[in-house]
N, C-alpha and C. Protein backbone atom coordinates (compact mmCIF):
# COMPACT_ATOMS: atom_id res chain seq x y z
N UNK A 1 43.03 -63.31 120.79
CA UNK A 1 42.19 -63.05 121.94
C UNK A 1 41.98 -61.55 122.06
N UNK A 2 40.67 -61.17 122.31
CA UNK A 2 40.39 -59.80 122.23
C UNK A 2 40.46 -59.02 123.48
N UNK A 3 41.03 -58.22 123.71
CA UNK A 3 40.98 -57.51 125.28
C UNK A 3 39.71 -56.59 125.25
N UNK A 4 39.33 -56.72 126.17
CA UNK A 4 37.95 -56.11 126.45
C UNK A 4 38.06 -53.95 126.70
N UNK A 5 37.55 -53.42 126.08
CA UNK A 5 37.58 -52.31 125.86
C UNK A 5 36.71 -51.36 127.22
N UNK A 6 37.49 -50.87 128.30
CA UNK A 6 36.24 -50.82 129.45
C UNK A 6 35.20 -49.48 129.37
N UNK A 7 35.47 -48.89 128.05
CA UNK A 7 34.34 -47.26 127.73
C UNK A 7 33.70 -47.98 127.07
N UNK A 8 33.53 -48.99 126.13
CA UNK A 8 32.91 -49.57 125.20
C UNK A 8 31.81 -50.39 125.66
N UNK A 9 32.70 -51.66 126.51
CA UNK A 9 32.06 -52.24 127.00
C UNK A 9 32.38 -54.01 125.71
N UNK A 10 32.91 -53.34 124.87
CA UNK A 10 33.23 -54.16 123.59
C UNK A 10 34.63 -54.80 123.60
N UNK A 11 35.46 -55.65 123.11
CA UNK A 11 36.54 -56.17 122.28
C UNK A 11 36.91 -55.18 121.74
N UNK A 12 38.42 -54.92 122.17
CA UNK A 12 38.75 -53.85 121.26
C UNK A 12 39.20 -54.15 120.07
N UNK A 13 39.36 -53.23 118.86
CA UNK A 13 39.73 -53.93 117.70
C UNK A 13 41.29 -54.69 117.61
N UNK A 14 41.32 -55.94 117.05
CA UNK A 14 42.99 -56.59 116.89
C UNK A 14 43.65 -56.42 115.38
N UNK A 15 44.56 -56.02 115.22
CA UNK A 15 45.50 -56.12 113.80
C UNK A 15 45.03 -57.69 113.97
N UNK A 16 45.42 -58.04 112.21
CA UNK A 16 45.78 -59.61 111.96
C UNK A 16 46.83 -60.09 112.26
N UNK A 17 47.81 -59.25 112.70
CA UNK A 17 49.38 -59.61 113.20
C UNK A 17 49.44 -60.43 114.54
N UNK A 18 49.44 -61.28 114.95
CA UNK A 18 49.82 -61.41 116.65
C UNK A 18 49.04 -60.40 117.37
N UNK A 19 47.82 -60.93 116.79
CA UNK A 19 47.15 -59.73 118.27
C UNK A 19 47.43 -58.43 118.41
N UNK A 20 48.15 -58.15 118.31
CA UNK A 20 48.10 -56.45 118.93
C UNK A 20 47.40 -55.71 118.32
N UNK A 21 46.43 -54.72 119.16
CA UNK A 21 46.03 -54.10 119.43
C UNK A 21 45.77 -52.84 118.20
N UNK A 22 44.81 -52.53 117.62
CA UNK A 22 45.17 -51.18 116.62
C UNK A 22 45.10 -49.98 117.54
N UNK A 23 46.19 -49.11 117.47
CA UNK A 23 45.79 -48.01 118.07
C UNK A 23 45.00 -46.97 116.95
N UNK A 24 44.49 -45.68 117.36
CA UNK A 24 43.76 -44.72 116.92
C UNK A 24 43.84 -44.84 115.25
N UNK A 25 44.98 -44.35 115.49
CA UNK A 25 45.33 -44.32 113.80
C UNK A 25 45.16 -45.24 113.12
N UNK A 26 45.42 -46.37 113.49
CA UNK A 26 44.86 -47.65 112.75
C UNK A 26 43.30 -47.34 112.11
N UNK A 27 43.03 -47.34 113.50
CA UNK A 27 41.21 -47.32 113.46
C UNK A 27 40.56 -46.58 112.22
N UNK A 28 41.09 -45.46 112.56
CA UNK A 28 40.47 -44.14 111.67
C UNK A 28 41.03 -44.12 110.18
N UNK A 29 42.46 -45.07 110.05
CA UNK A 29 42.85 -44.44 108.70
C UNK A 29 42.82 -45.63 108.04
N UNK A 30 42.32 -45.89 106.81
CA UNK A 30 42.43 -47.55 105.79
C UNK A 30 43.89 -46.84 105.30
N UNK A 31 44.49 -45.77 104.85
CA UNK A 31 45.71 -45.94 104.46
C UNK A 31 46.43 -46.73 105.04
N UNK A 32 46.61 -45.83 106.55
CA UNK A 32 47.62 -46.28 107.34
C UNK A 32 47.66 -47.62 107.83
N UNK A 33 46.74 -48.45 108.03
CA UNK A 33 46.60 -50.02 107.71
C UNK A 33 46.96 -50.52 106.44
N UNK A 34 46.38 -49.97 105.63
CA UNK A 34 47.14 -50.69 103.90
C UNK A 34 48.81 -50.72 104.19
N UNK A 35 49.38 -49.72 104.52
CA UNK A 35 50.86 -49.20 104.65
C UNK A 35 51.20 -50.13 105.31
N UNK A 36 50.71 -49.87 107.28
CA UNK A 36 51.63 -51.16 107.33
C UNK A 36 51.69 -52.73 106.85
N UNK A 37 50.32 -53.10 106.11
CA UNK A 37 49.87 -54.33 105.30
C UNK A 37 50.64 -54.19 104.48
N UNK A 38 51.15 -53.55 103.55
CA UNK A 38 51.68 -53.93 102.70
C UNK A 38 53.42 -54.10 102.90
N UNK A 39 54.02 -53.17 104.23
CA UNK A 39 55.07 -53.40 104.68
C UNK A 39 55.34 -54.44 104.95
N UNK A 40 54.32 -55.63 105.76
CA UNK A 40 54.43 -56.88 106.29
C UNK A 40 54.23 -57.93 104.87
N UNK A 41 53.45 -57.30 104.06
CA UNK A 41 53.75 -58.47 103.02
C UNK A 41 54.90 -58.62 102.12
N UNK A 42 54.96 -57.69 101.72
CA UNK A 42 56.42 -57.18 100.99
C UNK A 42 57.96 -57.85 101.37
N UNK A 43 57.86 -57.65 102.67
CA UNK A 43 59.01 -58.01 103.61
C UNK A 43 58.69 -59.70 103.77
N UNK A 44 57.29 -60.27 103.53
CA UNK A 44 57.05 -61.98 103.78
C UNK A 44 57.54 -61.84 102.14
N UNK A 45 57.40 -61.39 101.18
CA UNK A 45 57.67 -61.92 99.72
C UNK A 45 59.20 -61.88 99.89
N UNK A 46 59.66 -61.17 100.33
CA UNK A 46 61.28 -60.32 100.39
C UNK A 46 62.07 -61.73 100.93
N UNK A 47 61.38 -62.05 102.36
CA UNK A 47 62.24 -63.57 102.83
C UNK A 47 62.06 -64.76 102.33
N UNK A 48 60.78 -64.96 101.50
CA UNK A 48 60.38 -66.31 100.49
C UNK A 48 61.56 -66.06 99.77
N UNK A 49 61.44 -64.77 98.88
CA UNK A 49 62.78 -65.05 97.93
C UNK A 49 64.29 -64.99 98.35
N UNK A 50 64.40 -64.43 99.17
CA UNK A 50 66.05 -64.97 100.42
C UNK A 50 66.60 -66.50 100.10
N UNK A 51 65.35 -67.16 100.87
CA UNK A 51 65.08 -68.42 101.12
C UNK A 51 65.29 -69.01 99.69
N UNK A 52 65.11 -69.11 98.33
CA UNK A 52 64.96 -69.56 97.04
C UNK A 52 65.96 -69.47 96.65
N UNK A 53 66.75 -68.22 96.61
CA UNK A 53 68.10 -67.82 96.00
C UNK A 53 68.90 -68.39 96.64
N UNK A 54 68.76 -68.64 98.16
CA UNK A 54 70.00 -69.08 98.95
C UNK A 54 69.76 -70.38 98.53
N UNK A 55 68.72 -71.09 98.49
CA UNK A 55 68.51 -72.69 97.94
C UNK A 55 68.99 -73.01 96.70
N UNK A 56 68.76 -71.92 96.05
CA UNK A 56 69.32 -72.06 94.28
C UNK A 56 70.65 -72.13 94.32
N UNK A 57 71.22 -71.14 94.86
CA UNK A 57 72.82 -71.09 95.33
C UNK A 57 73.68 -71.93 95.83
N UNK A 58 72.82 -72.52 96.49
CA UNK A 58 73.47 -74.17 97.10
C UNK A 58 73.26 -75.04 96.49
N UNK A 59 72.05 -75.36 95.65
CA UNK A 59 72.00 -76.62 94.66
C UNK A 59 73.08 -76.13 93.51
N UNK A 60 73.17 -75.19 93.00
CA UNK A 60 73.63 -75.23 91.59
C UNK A 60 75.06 -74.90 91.74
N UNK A 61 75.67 -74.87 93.27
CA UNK A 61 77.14 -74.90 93.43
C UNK A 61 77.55 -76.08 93.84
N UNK A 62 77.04 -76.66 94.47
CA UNK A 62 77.21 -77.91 94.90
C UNK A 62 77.19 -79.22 94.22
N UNK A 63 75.75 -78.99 94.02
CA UNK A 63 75.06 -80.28 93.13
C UNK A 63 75.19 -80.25 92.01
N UNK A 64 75.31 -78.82 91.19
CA UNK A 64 75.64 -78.85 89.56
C UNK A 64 77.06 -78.22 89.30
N UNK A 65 77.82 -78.00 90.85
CA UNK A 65 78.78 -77.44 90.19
C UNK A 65 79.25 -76.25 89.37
N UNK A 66 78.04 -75.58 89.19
CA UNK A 66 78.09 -74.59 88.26
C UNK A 66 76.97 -73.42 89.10
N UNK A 67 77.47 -72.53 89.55
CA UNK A 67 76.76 -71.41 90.38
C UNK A 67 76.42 -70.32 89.53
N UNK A 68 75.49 -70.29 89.47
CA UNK A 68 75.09 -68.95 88.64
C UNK A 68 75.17 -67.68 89.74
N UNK A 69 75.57 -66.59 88.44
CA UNK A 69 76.55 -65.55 89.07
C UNK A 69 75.25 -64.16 90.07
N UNK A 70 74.45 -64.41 89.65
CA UNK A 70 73.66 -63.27 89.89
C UNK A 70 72.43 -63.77 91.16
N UNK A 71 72.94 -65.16 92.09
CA UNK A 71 71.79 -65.56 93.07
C UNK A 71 72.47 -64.87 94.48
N UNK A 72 73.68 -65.20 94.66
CA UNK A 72 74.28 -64.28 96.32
C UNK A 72 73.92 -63.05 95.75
N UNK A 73 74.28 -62.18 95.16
CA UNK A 73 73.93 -60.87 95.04
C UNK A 73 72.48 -60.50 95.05
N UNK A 74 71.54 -61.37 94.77
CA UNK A 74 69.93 -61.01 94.42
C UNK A 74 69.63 -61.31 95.91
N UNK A 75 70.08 -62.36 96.45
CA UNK A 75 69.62 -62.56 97.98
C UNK A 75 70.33 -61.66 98.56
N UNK A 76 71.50 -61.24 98.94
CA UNK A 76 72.13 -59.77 99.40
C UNK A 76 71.04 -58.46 99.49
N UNK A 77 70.77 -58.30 98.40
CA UNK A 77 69.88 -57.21 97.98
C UNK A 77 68.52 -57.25 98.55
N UNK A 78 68.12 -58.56 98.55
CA UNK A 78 66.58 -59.01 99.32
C UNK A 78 66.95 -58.40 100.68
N UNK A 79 67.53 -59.39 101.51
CA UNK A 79 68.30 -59.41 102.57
C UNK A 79 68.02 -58.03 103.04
N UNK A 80 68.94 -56.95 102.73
CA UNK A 80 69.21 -55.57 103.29
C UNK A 80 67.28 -55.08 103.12
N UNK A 81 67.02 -55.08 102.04
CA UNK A 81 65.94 -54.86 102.02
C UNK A 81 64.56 -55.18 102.50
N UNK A 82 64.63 -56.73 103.10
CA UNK A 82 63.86 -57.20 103.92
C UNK A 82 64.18 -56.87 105.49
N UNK A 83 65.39 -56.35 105.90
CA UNK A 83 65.92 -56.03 106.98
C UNK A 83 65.33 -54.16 107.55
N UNK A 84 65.35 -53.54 106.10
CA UNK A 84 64.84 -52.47 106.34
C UNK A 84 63.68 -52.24 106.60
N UNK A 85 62.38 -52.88 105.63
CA UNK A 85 61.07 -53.29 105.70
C UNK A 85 60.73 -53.71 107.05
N UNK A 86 60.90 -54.94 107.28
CA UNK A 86 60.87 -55.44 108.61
C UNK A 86 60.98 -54.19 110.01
N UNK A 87 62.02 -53.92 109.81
CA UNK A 87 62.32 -52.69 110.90
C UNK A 87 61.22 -51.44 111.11
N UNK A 88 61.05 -51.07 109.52
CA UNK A 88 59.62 -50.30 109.77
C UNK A 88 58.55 -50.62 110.17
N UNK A 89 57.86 -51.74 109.88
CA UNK A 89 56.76 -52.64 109.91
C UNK A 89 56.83 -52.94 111.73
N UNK A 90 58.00 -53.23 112.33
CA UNK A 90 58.45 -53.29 113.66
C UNK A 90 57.54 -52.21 114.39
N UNK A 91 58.63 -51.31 113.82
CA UNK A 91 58.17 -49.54 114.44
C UNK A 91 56.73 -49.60 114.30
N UNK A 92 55.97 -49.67 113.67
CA UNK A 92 54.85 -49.14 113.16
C UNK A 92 53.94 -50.34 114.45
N UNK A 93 54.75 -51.19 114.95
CA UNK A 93 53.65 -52.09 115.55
C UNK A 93 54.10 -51.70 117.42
N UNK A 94 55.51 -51.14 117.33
CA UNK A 94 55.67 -50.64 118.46
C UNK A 94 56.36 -52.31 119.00
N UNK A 95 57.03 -52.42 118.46
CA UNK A 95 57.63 -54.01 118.50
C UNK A 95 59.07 -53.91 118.58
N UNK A 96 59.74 -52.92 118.66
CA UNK A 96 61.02 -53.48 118.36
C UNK A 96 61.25 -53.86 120.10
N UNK A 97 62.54 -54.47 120.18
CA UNK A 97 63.38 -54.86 121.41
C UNK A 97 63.32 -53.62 122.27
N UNK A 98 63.36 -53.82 123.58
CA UNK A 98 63.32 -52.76 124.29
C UNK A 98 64.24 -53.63 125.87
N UNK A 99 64.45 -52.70 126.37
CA UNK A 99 64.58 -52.92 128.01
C UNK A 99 63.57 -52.51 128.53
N UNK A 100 62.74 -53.03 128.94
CA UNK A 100 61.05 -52.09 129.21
C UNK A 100 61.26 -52.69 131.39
N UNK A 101 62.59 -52.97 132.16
CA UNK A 101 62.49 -53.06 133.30
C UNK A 101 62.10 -51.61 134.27
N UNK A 102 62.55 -50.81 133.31
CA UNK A 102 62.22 -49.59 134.12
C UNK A 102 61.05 -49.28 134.30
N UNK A 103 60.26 -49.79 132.88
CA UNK A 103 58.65 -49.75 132.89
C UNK A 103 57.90 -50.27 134.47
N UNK A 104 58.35 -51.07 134.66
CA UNK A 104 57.46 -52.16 135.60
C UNK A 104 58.30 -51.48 136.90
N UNK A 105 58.96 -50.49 136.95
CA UNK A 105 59.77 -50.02 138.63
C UNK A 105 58.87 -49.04 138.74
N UNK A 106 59.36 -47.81 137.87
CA UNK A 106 58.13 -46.53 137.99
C UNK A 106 57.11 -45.81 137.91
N UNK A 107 56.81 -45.02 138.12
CA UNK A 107 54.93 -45.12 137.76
C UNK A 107 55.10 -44.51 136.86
N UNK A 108 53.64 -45.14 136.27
CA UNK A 108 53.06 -44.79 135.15
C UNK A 108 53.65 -43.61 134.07
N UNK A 109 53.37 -42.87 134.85
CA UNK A 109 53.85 -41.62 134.51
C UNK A 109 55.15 -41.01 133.88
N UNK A 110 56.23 -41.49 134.70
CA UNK A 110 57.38 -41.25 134.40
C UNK A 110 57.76 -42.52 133.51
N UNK A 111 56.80 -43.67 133.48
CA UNK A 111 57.30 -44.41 132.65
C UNK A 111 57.15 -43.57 131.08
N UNK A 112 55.90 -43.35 130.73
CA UNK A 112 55.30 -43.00 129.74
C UNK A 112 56.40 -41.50 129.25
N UNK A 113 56.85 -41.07 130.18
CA UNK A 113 57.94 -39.95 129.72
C UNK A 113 58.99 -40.34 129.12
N UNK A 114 59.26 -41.28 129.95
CA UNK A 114 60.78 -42.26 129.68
C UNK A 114 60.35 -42.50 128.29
N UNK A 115 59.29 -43.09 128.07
CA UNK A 115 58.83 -43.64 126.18
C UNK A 115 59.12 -42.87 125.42
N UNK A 116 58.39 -41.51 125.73
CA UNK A 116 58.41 -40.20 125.06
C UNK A 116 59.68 -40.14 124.70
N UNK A 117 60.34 -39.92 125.16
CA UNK A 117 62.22 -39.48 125.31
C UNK A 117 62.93 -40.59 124.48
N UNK A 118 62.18 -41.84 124.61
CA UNK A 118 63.03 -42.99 123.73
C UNK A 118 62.18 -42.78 122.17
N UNK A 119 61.30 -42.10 122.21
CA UNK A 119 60.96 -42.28 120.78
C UNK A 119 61.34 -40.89 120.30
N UNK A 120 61.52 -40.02 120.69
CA UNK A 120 62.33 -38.69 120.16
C UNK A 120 63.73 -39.02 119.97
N UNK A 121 64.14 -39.69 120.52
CA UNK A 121 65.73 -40.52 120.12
C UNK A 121 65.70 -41.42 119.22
N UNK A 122 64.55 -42.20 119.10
CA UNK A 122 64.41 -42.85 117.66
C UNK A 122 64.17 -41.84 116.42
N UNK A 123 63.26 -40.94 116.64
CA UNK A 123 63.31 -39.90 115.82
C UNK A 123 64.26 -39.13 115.25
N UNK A 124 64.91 -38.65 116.05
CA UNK A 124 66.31 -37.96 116.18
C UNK A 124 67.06 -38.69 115.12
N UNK A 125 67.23 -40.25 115.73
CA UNK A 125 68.51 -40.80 114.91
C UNK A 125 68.04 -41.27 113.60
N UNK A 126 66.48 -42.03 113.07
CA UNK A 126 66.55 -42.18 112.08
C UNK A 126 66.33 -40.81 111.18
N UNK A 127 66.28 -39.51 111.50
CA UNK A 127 66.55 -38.91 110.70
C UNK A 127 68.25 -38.33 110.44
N UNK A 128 68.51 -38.61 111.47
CA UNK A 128 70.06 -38.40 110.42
C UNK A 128 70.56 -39.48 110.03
N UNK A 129 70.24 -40.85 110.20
CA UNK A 129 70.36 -41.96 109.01
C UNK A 129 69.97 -41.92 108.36
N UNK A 130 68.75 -41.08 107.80
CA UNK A 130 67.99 -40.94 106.67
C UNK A 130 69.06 -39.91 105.64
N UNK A 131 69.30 -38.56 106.22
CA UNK A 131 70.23 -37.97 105.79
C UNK A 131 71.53 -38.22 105.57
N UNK A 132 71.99 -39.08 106.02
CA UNK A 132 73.49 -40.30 105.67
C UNK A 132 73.18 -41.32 104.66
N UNK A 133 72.00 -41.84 104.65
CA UNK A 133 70.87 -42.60 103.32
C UNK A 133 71.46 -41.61 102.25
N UNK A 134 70.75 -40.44 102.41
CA UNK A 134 71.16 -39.59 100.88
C UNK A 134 72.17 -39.24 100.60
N UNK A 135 72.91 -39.08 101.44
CA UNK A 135 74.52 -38.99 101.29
C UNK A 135 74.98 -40.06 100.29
N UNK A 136 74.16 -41.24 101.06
CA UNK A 136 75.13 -42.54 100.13
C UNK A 136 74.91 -42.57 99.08
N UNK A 137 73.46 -42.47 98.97
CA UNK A 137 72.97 -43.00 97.46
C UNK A 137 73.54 -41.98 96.46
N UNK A 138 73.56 -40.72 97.00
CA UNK A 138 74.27 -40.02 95.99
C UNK A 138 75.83 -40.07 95.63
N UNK A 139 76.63 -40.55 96.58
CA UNK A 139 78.24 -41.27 96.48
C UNK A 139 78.14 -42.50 95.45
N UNK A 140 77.16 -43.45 95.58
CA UNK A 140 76.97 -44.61 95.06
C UNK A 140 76.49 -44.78 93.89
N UNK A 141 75.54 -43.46 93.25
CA UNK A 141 74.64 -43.13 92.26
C UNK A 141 76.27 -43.23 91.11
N UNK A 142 74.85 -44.27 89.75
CA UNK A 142 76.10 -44.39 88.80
C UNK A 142 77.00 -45.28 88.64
N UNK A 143 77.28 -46.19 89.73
CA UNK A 143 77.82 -47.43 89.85
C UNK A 143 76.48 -48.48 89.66
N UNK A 144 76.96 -49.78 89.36
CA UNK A 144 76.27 -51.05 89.15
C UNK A 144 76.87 -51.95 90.11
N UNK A 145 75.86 -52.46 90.81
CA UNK A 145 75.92 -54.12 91.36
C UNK A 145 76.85 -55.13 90.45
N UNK A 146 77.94 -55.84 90.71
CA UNK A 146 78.97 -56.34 89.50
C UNK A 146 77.91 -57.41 88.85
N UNK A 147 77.12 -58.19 89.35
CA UNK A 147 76.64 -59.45 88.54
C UNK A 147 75.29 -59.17 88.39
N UNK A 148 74.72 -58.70 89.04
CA UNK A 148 73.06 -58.51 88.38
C UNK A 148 73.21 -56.75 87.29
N UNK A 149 73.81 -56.16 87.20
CA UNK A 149 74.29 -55.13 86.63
C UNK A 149 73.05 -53.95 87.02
N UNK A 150 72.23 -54.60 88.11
CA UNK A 150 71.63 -53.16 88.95
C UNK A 150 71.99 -51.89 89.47
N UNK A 151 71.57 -51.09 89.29
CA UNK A 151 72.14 -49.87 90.05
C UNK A 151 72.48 -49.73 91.53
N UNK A 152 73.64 -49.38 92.47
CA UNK A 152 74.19 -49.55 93.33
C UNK A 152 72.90 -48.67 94.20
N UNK A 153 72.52 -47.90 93.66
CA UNK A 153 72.09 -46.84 94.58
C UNK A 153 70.01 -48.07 95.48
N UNK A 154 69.86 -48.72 94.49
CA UNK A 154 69.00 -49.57 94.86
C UNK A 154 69.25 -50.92 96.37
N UNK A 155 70.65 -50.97 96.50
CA UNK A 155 71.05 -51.37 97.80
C UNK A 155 71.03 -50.38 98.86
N UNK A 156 71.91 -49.42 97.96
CA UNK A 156 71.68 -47.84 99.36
C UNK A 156 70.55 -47.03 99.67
N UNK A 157 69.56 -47.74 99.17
CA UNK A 157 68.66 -47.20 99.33
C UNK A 157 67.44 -47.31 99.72
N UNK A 158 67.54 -48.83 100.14
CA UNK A 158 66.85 -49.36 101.39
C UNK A 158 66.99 -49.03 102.69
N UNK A 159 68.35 -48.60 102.86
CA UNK A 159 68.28 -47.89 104.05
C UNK A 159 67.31 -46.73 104.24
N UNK A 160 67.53 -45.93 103.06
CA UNK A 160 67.15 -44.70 103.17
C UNK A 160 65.70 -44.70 103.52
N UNK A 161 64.72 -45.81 103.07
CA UNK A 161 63.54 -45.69 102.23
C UNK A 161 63.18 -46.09 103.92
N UNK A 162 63.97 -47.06 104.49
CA UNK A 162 63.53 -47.60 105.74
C UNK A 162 64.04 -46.92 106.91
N UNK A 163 64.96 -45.57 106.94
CA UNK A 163 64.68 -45.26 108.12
C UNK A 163 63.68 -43.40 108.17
N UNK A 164 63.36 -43.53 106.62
CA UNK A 164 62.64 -42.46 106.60
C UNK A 164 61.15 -43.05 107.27
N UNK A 165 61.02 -44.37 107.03
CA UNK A 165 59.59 -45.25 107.79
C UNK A 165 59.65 -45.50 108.67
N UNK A 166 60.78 -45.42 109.42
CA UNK A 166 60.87 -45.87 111.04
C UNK A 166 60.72 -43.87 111.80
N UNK A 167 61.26 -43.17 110.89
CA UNK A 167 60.74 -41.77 111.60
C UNK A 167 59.50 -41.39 111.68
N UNK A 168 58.87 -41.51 110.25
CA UNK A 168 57.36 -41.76 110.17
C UNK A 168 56.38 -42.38 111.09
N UNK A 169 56.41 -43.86 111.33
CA UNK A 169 56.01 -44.32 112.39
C UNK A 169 56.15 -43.70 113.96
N UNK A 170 57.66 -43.23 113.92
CA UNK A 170 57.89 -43.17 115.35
C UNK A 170 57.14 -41.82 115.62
N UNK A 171 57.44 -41.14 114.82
CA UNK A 171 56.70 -39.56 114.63
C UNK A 171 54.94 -39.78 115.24
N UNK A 172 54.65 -40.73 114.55
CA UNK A 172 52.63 -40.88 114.67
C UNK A 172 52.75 -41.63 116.17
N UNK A 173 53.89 -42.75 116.31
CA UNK A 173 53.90 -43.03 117.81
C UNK A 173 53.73 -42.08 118.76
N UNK A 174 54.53 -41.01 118.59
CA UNK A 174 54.85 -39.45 119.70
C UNK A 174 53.75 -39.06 119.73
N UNK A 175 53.31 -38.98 119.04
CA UNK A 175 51.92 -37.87 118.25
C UNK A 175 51.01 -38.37 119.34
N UNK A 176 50.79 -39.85 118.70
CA UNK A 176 49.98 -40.52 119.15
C UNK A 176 49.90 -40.93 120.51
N UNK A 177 50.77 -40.78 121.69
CA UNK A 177 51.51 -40.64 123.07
C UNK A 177 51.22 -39.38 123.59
N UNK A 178 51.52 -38.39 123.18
CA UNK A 178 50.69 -37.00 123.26
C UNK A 178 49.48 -36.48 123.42
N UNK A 179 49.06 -36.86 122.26
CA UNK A 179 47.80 -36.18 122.39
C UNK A 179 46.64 -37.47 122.62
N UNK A 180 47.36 -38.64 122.58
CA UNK A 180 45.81 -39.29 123.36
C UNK A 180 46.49 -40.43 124.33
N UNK A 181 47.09 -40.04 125.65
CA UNK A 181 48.22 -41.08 126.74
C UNK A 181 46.38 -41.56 127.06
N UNK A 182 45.17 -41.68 127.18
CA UNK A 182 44.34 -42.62 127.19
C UNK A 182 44.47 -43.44 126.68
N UNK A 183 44.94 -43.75 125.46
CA UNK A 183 45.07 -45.10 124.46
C UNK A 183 45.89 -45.51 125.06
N UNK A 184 47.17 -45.43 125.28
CA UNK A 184 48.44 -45.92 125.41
C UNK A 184 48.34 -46.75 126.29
N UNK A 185 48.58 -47.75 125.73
CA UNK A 185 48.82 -49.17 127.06
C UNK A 185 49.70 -48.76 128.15
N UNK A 186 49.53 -49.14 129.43
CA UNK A 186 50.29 -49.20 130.70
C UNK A 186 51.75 -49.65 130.35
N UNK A 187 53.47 -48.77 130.11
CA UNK A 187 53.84 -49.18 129.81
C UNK A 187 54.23 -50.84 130.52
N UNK A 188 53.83 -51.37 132.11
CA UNK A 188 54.20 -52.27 132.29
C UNK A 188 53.32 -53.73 131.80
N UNK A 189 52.06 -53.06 131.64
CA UNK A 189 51.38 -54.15 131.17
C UNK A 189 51.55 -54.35 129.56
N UNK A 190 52.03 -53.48 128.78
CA UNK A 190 52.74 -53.79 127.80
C UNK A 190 54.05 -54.71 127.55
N UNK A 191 54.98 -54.45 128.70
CA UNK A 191 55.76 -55.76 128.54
C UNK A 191 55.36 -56.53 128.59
N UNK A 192 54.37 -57.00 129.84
CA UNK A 192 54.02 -58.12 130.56
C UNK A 192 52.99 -58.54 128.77
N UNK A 193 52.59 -58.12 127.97
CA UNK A 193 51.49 -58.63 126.68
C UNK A 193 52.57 -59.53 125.83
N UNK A 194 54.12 -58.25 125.47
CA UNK A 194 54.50 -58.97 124.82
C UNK A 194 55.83 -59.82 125.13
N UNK A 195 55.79 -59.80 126.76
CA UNK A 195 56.59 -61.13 126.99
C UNK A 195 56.24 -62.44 126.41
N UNK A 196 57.60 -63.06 125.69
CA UNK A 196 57.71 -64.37 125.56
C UNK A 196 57.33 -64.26 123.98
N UNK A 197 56.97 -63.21 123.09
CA UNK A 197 56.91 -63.20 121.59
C UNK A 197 58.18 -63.09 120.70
């Protein structure tokens, strides 16, 4: 369903995701749509194969008795990595979990500060998880996964890859909160959109 745009007079534009809304950057950039498109598909291929390995894993321990050694570890590896994906793809839609009650007490205003302040704290922290990311991978660099004989640093490094994308996002969020609070949905009528999703 399209929300009506009131300078336009038009439907404003919708992602293919659940409705929401493209903000600016969407609009203007085909990258930055490919990016998060391809975050959301990646992460749907990432849980198909979860789903397969964990199925394979259970038929061929169960039913054949004989578990092949390299399916928990390949779903492990999906897993973390669909967990990281996901999380960016989140960010980027302005989706993650929130307590948004304060939204709907104070005005506008101080709500939209309050945002500000929670996304500089998202900022804040995924960059020094990002920098604890490189820490690891370089502790980890050189070791192998025991049964798929992958490199260790390819587990540790989903973190890395995903909270350098959750700063990214959150970064164009700020940006994007800044310099154009016209776009920015009402934070209370923003809960009230994505209550009950």
């Amino acid at each position: 369903m399209a929300e009506q745009d009131p300078a336009a007079g038009a439907p404003a534009p919708e992602a293919e995701d659940l409705g929401f809304r493209r903000d600016r950057l969407e609009e203007k950039s085909v990258l930055y749509r490919w990016i998060i498109g391809l975050e959301r598909a990646v992460a749907s291929v990432f849980l198909v194969g979860v789903f397969v390995l964990v199925i394979t894993q259970v038929v061929t321990r169960y039913v054949f008795n004989s578990p092949f050694s390299w399916t928990e570890e390949s779903a492990r590896l999906l897993l973390v990595w669909l967990t990281f994906l996901a999380a960016m793809y989140v960010s980027s839609r302005r989706s993650h979990i929130t307590v948004d009650l304060l939204a709907t007490l104070v005005p506008a205003s101080v709500a939209r500060a309050v945002s500000a302040f929670a996304e500089i704290v998202v900022i804040l922290t995924a960059i020094v998880m990002s920098v604890a990311g490189i820490m690891m991978v370089g502790i980890v660099s050189g070791l192998e996964l025991p049964a798929t004989g992958l490199p260790t640093t390819l587990l540790y490094g989903a973190a890395l890859v995903g909270f350098i994308g959750i700063a990214v996002h959150s970064s164009l969020a700020l940006y994007l909160q800044i310099k154009h609070p016209e776009d920015e949905l009402d934070p209370a009528a923003k809960a009230a959109e994505l209550e009950g999703i």
